[in-house]
PDB file of N, CA and C in Angstrom:
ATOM      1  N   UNK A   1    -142.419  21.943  25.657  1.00  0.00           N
ATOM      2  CA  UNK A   1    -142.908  22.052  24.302  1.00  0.00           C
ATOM      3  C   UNK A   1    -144.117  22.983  24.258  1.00  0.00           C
ATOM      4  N   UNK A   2    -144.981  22.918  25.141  1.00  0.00           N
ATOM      5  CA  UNK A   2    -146.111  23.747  25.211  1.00  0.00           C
ATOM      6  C   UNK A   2    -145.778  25.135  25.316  1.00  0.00           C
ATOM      7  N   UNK A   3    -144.775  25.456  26.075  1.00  0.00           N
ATOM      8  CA  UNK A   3    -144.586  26.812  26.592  1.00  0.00           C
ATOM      9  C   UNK A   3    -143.751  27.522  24.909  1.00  0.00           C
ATOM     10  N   UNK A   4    -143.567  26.490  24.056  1.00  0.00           N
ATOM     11  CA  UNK A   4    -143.280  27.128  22.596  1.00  0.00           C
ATOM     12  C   UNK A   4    -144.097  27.171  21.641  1.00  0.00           C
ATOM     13  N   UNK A   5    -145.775  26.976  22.082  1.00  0.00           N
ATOM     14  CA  UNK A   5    -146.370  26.758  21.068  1.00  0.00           C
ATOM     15  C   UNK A   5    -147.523  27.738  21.116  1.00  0.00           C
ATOM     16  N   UNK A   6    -147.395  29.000  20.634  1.00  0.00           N
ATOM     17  CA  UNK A   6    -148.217  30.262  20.526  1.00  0.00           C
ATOM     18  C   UNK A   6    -149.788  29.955  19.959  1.00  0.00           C
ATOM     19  N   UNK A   7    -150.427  30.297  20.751  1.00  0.00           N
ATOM     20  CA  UNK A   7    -152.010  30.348  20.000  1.00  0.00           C
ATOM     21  C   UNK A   7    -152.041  31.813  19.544  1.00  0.00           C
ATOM     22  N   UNK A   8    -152.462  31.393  18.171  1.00  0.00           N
ATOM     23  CA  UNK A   8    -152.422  32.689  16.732  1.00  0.00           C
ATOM     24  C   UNK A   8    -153.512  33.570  17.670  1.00  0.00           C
ATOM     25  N   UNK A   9    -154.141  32.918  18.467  1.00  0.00           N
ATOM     26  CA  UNK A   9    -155.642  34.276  18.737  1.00  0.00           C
ATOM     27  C   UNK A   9    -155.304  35.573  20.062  1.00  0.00           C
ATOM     28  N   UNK A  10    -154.567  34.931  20.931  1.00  0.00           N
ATOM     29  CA  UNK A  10    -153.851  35.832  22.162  1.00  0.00           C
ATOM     30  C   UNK A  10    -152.275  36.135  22.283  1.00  0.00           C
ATOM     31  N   UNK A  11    -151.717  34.812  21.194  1.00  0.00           N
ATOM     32  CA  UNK A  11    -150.261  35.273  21.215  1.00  0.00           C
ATOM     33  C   UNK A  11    -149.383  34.675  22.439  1.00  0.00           C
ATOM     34  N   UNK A  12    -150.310  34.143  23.353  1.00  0.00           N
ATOM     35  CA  UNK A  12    -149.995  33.502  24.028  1.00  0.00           C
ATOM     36  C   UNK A  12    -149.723  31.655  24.081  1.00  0.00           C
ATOM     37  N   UNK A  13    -148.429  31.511  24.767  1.00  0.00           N
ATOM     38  CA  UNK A  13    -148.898  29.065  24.829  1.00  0.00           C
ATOM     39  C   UNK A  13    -149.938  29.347  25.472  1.00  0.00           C
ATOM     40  N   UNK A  14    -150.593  27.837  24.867  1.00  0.00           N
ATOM     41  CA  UNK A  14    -151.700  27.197  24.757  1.00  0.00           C
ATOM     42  C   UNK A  14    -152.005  26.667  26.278  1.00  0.00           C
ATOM     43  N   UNK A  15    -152.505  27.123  26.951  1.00  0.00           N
ATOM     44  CA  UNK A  15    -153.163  26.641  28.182  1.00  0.00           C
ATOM     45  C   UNK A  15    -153.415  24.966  28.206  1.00  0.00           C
ATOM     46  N   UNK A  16    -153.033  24.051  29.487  1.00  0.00           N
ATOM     47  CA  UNK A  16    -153.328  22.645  28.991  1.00  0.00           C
ATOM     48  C   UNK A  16    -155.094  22.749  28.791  1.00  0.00           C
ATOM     49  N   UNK A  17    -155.278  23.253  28.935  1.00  0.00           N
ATOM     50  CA  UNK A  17    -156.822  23.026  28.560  1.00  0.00           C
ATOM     51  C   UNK A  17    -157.447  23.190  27.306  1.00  0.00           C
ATOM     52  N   UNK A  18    -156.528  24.261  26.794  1.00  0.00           N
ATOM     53  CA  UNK A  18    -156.715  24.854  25.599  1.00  0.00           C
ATOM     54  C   UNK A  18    -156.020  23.401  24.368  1.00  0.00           C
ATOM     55  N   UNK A  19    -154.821  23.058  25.123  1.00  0.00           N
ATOM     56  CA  UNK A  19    -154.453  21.715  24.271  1.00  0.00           C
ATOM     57  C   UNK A  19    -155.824  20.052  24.840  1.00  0.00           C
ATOM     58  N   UNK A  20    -155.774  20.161  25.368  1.00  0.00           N
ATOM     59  CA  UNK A  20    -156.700  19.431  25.217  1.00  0.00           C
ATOM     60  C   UNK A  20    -158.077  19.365  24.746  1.00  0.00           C
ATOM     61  N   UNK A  21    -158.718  20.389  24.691  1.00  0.00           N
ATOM     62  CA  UNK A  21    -160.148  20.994  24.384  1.00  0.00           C
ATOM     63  C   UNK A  21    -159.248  20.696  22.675  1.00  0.00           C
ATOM     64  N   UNK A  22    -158.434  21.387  22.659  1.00  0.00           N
ATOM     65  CA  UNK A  22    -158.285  20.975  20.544  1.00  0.00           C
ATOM     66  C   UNK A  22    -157.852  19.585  20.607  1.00  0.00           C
ATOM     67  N   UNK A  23    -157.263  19.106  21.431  1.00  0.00           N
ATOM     68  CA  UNK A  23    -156.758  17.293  20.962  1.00  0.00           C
ATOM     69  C   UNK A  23    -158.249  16.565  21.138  1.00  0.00           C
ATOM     70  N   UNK A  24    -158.801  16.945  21.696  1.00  0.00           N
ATOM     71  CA  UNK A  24    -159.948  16.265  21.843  1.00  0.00           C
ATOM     72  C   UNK A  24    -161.064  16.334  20.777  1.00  0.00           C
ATOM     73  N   UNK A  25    -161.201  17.533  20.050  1.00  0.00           N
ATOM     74  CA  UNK A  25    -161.724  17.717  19.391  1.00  0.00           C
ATOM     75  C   UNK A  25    -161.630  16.707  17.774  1.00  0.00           C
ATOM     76  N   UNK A  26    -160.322  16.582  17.505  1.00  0.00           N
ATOM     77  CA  UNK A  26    -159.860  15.689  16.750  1.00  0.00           C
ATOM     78  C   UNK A  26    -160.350  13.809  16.573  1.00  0.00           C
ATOM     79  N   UNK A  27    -161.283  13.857  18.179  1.00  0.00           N
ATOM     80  CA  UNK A  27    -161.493  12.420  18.566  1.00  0.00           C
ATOM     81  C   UNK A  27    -160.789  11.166  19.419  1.00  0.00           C
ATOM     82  N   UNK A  28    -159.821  12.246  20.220  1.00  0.00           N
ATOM     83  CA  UNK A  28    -159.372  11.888  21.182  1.00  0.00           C
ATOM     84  C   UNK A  28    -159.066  12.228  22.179  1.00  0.00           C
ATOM     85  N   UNK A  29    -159.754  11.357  22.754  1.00  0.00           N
ATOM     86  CA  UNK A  29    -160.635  11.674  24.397  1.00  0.00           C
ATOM     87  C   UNK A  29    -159.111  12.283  25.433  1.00  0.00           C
ATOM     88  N   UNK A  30    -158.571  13.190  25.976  1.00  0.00           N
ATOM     89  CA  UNK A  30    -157.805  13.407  26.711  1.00  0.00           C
ATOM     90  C   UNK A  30    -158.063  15.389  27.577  1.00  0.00           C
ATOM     91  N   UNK A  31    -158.024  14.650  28.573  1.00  0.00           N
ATOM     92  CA  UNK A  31    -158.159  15.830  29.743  1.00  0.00           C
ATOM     93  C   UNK A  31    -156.601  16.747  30.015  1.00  0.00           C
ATOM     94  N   UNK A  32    -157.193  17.677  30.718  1.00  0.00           N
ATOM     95  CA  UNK A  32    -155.994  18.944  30.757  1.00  0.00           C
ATOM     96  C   UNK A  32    -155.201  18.482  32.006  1.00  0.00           C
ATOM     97  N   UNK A  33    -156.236  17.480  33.145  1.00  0.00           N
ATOM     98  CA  UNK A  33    -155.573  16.809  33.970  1.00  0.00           C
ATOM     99  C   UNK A  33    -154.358  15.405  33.456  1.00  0.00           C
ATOM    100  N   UNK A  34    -154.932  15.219  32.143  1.00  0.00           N
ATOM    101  CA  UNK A  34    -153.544  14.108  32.035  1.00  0.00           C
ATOM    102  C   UNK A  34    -152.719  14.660  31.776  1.00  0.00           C
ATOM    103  N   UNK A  35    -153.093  15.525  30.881  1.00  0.00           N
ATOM    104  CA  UNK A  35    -151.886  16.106  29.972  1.00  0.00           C
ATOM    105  C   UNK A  35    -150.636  16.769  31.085  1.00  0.00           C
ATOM    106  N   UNK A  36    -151.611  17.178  32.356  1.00  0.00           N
ATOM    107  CA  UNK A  36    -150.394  17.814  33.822  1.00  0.00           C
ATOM    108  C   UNK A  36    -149.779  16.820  33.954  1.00  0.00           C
ATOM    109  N   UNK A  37    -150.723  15.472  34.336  1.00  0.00           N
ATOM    110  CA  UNK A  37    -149.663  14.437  35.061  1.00  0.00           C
ATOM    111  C   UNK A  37    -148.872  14.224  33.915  1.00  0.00           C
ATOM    112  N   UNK A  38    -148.724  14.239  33.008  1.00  0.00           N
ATOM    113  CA  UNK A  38    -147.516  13.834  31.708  1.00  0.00           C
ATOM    114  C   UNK A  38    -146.349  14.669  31.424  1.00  0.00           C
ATOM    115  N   UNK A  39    -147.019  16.264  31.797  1.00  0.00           N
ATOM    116  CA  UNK A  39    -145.899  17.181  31.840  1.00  0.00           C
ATOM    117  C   UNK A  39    -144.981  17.448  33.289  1.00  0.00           C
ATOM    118  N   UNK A  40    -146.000  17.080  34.840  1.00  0.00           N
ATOM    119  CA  UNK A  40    -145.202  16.878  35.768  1.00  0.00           C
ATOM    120  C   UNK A  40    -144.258  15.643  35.913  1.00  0.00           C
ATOM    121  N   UNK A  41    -144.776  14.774  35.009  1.00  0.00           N
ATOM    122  CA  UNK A  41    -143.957  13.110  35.283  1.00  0.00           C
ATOM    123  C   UNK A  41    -144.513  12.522  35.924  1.00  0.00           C
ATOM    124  N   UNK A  42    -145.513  12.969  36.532  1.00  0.00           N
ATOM    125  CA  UNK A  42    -146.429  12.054  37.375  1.00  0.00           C
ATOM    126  C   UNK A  42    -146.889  10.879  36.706  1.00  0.00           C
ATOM    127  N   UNK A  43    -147.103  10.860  35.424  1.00  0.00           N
ATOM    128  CA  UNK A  43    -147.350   9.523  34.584  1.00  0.00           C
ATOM    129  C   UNK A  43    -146.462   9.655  34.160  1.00  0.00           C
ATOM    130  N   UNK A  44    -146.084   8.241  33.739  1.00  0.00           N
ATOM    131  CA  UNK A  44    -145.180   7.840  33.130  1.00  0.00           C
ATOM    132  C   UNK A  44    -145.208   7.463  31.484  1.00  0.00           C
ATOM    133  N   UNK A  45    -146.397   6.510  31.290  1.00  0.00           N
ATOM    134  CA  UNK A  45    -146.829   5.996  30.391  1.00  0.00           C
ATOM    135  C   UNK A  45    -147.851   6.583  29.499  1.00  0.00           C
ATOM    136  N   UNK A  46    -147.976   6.508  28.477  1.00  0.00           N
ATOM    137  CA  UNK A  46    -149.154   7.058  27.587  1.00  0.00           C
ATOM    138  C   UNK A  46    -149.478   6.318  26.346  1.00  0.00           C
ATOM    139  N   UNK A  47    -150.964   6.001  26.348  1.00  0.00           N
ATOM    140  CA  UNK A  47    -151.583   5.641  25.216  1.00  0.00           C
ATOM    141  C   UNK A  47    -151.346   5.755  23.871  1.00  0.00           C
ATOM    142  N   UNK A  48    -151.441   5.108  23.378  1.00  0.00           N
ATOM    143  CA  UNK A  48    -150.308   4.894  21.814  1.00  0.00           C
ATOM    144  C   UNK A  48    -151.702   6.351  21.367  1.00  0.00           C
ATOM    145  N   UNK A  49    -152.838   6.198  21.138  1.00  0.00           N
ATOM    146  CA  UNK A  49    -153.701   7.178  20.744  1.00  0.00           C
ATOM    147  C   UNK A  49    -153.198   8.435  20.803  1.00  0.00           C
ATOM    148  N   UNK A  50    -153.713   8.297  22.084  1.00  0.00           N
ATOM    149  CA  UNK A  50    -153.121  10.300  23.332  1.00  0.00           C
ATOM    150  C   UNK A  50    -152.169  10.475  22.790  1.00  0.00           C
ATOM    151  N   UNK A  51    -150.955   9.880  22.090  1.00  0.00           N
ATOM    152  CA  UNK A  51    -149.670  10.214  21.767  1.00  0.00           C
ATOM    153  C   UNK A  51    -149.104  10.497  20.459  1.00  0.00           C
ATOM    154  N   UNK A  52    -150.741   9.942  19.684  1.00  0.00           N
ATOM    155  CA  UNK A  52    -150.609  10.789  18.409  1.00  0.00           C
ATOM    156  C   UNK A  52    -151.483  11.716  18.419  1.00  0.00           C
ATOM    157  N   UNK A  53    -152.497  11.626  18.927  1.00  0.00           N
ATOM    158  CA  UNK A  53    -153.367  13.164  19.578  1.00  0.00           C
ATOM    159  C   UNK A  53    -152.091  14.556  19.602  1.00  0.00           C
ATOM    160  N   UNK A  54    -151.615  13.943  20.578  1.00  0.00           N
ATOM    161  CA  UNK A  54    -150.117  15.303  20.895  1.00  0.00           C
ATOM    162  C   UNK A  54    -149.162  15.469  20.223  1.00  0.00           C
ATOM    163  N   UNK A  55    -148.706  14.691  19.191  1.00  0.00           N
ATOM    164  CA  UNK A  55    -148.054  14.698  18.520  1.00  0.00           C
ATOM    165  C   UNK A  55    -148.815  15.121  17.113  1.00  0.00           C
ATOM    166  N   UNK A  56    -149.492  15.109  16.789  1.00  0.00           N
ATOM    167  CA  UNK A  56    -150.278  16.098  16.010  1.00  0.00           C
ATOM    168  C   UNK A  56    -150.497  17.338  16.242  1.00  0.00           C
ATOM    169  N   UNK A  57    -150.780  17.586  17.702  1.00  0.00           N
ATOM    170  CA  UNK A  57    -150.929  18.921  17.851  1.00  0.00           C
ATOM    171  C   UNK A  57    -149.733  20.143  17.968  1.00  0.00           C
ATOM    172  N   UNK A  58    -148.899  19.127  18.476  1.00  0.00           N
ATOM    173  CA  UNK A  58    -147.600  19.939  18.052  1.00  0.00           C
ATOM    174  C   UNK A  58    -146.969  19.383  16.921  1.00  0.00           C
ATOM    175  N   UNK A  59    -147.217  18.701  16.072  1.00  0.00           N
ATOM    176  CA  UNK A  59    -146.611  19.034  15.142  1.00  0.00           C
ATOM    177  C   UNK A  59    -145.099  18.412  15.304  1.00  0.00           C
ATOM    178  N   UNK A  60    -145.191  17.265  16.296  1.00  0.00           N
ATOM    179  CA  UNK A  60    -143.946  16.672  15.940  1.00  0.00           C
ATOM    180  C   UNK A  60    -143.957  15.266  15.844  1.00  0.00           C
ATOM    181  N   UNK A  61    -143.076  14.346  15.473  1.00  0.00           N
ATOM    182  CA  UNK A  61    -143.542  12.475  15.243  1.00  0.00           C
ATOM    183  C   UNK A  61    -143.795  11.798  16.608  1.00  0.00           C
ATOM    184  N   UNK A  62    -144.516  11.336  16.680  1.00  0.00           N
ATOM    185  CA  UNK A  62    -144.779  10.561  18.128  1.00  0.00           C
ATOM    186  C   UNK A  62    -143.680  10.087  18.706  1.00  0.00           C
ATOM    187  N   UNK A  63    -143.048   9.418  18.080  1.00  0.00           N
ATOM    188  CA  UNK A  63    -141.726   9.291  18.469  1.00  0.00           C
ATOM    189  C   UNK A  63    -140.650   9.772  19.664  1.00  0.00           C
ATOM    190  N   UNK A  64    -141.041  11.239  19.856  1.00  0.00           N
ATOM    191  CA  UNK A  64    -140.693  12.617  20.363  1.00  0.00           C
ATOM    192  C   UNK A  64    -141.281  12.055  21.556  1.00  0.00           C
ATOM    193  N   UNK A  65    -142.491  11.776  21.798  1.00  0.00           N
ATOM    194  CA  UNK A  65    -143.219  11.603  23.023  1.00  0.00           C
ATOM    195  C   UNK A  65    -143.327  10.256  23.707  1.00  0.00           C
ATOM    196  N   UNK A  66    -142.949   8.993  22.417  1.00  0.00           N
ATOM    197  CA  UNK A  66    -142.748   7.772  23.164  1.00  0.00           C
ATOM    198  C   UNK A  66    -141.563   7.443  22.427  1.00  0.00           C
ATOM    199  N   UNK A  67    -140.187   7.640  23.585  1.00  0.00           N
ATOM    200  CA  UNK A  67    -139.193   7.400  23.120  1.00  0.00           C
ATOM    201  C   UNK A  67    -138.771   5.786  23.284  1.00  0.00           C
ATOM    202  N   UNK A  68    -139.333   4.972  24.296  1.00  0.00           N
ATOM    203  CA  UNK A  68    -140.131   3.978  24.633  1.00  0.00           C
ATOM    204  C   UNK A  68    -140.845   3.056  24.395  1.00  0.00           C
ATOM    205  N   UNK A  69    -141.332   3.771  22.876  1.00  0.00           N
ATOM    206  CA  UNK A  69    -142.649   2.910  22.875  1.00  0.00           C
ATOM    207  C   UNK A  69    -142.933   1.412  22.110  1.00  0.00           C
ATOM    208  N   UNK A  70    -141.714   1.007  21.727  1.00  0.00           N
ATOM    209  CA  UNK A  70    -141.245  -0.348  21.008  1.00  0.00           C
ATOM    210  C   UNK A  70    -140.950  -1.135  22.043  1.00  0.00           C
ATOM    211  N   UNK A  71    -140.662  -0.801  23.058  1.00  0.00           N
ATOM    212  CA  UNK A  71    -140.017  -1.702  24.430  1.00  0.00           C
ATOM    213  C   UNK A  71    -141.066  -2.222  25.670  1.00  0.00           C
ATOM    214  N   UNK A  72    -141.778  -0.821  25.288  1.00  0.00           N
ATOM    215  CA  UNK A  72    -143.200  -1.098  25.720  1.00  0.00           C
ATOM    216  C   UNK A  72    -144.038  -1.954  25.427  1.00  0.00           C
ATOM    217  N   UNK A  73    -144.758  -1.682  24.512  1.00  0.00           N
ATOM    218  CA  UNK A  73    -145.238  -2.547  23.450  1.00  0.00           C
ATOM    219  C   UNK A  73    -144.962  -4.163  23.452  1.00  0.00           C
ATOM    220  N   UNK A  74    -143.483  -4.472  23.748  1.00  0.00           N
ATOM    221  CA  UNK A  74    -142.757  -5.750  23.448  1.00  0.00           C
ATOM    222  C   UNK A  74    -142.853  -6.082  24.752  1.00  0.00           C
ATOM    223  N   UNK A  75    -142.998  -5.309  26.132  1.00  0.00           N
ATOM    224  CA  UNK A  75    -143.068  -6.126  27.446  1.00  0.00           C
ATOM    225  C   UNK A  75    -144.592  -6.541  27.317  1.00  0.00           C
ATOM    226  N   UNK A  76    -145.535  -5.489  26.449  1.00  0.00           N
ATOM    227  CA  UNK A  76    -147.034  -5.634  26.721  1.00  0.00           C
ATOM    228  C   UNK A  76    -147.195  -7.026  26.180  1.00  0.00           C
ATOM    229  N   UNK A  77    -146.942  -7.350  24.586  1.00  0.00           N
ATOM    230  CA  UNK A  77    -146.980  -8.603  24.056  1.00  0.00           C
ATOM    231  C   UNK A  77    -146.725  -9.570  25.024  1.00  0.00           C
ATOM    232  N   UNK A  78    -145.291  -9.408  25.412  1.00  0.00           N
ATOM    233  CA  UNK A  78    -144.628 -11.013  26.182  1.00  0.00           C
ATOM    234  C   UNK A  78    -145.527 -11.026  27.412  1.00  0.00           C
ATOM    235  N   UNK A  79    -146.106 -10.129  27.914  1.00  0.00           N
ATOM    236  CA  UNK A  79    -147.081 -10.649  28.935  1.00  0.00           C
ATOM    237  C   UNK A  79    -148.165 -10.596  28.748  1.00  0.00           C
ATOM    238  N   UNK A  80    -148.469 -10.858  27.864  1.00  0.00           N
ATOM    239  CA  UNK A  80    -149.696 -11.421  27.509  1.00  0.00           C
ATOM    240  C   UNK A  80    -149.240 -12.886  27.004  1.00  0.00           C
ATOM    241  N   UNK A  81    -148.453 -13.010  26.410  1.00  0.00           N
ATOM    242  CA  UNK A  81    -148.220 -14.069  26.092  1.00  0.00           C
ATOM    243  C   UNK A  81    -147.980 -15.209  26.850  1.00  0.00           C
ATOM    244  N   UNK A  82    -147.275 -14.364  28.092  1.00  0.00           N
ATOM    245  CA  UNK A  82    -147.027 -15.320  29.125  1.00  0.00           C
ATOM    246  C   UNK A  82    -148.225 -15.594  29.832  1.00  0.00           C
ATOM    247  N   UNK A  83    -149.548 -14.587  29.687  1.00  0.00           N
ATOM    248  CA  UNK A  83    -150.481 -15.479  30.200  1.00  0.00           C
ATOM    249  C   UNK A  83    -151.500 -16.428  29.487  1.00  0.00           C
ATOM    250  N   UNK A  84    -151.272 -16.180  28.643  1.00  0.00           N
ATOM    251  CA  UNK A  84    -151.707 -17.343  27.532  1.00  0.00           C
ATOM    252  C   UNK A  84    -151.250 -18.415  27.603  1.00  0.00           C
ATOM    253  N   UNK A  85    -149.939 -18.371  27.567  1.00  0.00           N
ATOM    254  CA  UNK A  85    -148.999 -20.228  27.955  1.00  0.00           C
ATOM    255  C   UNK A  85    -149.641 -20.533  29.603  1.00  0.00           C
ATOM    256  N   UNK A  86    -149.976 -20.008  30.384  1.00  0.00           N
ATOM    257  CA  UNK A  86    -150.159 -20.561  31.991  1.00  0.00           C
ATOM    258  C   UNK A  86    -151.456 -21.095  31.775  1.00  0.00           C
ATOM    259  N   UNK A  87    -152.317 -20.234  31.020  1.00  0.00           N
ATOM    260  CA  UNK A  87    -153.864 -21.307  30.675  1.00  0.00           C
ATOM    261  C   UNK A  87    -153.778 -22.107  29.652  1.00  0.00           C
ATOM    262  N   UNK A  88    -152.621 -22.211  28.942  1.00  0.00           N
ATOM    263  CA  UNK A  88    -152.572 -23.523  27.192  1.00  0.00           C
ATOM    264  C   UNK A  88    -152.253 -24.221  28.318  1.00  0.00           C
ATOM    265  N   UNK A  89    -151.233 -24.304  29.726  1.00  0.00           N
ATOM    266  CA  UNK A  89    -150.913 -25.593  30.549  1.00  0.00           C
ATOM    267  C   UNK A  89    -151.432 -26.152  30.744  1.00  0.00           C
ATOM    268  N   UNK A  90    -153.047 -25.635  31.271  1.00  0.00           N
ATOM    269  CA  UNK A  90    -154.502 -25.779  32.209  1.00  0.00           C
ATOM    270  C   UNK A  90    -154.752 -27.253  31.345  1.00  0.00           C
ATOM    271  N   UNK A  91    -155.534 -27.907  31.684  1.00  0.00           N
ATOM    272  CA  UNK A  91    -156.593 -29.273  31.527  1.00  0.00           C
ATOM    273  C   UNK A  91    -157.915 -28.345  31.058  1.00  0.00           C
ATOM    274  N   UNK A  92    -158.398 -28.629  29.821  1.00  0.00           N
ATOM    275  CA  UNK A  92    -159.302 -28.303  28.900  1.00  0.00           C
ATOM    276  C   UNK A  92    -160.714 -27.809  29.505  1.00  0.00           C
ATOM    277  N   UNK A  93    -161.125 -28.995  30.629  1.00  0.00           N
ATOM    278  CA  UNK A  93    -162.147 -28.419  31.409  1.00  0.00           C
ATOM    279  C   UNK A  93    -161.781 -26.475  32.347  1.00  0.00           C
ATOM    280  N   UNK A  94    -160.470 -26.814  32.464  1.00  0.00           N
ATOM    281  CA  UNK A  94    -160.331 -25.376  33.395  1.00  0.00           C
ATOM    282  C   UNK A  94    -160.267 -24.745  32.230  1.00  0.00           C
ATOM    283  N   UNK A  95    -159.839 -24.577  30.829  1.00  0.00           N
ATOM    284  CA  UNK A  95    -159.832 -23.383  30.414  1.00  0.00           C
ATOM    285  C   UNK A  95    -161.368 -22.785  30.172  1.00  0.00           C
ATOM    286  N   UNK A  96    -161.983 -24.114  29.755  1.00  0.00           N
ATOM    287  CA  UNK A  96    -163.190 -23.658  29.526  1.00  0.00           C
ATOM    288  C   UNK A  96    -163.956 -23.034  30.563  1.00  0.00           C
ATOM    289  N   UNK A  97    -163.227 -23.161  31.880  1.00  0.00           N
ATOM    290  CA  UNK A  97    -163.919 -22.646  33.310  1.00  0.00           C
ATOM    291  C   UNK A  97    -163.585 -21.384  32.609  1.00  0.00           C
ATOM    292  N   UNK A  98    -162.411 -20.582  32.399  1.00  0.00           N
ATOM    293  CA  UNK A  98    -161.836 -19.464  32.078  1.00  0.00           C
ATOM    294  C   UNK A  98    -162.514 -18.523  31.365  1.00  0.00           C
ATOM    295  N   UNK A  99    -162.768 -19.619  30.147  1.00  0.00           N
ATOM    296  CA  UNK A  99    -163.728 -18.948  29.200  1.00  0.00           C
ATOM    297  C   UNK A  99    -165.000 -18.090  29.600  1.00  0.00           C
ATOM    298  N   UNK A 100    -165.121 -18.889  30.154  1.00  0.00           N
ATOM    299  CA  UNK A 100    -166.965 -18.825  30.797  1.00  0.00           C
ATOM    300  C   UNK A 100    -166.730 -16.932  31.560  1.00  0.00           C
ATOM    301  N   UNK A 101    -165.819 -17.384  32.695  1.00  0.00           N
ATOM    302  CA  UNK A 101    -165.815 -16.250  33.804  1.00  0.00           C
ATOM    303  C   UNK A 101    -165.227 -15.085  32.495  1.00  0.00           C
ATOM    304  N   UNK A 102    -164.746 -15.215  31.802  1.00  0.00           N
ATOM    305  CA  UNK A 102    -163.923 -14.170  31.222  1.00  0.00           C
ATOM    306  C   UNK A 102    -165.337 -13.417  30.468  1.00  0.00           C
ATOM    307  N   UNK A 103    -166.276 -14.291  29.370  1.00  0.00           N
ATOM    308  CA  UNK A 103    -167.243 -14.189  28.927  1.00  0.00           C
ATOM    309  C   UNK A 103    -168.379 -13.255  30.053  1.00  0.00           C
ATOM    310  N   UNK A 104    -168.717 -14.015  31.083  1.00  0.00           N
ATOM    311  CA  UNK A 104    -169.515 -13.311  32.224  1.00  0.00           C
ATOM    312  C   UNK A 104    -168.920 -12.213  32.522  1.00  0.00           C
ATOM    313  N   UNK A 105    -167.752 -11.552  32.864  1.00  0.00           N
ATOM    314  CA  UNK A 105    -166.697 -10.768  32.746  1.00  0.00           C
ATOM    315  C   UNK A 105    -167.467  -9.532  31.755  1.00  0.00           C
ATOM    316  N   UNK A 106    -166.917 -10.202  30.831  1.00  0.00           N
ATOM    317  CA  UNK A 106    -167.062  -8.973  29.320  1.00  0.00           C
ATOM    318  C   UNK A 106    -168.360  -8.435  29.509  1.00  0.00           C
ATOM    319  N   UNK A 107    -169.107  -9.713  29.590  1.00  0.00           N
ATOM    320  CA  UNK A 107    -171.182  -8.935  29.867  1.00  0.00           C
ATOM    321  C   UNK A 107    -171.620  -8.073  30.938  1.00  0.00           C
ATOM    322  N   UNK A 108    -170.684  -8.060  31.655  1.00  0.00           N
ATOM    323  CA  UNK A 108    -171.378  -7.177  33.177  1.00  0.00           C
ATOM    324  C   UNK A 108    -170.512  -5.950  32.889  1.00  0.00           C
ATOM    325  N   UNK A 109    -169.417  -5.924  31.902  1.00  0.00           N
ATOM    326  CA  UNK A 109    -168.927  -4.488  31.304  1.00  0.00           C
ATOM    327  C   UNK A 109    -169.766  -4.021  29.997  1.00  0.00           C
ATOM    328  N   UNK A 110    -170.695  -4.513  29.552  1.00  0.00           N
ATOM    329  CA  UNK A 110    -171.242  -4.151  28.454  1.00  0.00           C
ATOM    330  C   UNK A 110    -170.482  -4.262  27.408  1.00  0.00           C
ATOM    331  N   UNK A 111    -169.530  -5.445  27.086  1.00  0.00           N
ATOM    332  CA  UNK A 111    -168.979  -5.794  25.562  1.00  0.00           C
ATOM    333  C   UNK A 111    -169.823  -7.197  25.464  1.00  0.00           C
ATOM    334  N   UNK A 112    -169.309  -6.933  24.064  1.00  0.00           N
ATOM    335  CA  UNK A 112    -170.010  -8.000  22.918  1.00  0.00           C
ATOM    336  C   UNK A 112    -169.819  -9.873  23.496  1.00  0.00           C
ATOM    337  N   UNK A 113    -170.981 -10.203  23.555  1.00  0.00           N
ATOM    338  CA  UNK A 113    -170.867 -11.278  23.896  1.00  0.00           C
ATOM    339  C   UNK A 113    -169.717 -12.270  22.502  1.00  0.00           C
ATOM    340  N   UNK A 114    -168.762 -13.382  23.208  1.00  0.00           N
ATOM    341  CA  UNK A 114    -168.005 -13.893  21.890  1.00  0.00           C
ATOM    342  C   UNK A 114    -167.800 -15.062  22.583  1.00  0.00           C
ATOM    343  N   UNK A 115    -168.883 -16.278  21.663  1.00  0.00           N
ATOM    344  CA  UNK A 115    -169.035 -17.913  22.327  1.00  0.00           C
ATOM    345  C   UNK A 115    -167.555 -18.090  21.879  1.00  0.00           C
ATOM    346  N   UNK A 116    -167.124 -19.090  22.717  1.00  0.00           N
ATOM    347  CA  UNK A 116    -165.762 -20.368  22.266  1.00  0.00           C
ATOM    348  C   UNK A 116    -166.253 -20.707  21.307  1.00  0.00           C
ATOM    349  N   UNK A 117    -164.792 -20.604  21.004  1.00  0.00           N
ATOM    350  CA  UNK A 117    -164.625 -21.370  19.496  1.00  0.00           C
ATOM    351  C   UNK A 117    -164.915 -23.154  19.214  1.00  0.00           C
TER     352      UNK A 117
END
């Protein structure tokens, strides 16, 4: 797709750098190094964001780029979900152990502290 997409200023496709330096510009954060591993296959997967980033920039529906991305999405849910049911099993004292470490967790990454409910 890149190698069809002429920059009006040299006439030449867009260098991955050149696509990323403009996807980025838009407010989403993506390097000329992902964008390789995505065009070698080296990744597989891509950020629902990054994928309307690129799909904006060319100008086609995301869709195009996550042909995938409903199936995805639906394994991401069910496992999460499935780890949600393994701690609803837990005895009330362990979740609240959970809580705690998850909480201590979030603070030593610099997010928002959020007491139990």
């Amino acid at each position: 797709m890149r190698e069809l997409t002429i920059n009006p200023v040299d006439g030449e496709p867009y260098s991955l750098r050149e696509v990323a330096a403009r996807i980025a510009a838009t407010g989403v954060p993506i390097t000329d190094a992902y964008l390789s591993m995505l065009e070698t296959g080296r990744r597989k997967s891509i950020s629902v964001d990054k994928a309307v980033g690129i799909a904006r920039f060319y100008g086609v529906p995301v869709e195009y780029l996550r042909e995938n991305l409903e199936q995805e999405l639906l394994e991401a849910v069910e496992s999460q979900l499935g780890l949600f049911q393994r701690v609803a099993e837990l005895p009330p004292e362990a979740r609240r152990r959970i809580a705690r470490a998850v909480e201590r967790e979030r603070q030593a990454h610099g997010l928002p502290f959020q007491p139990e409910p």
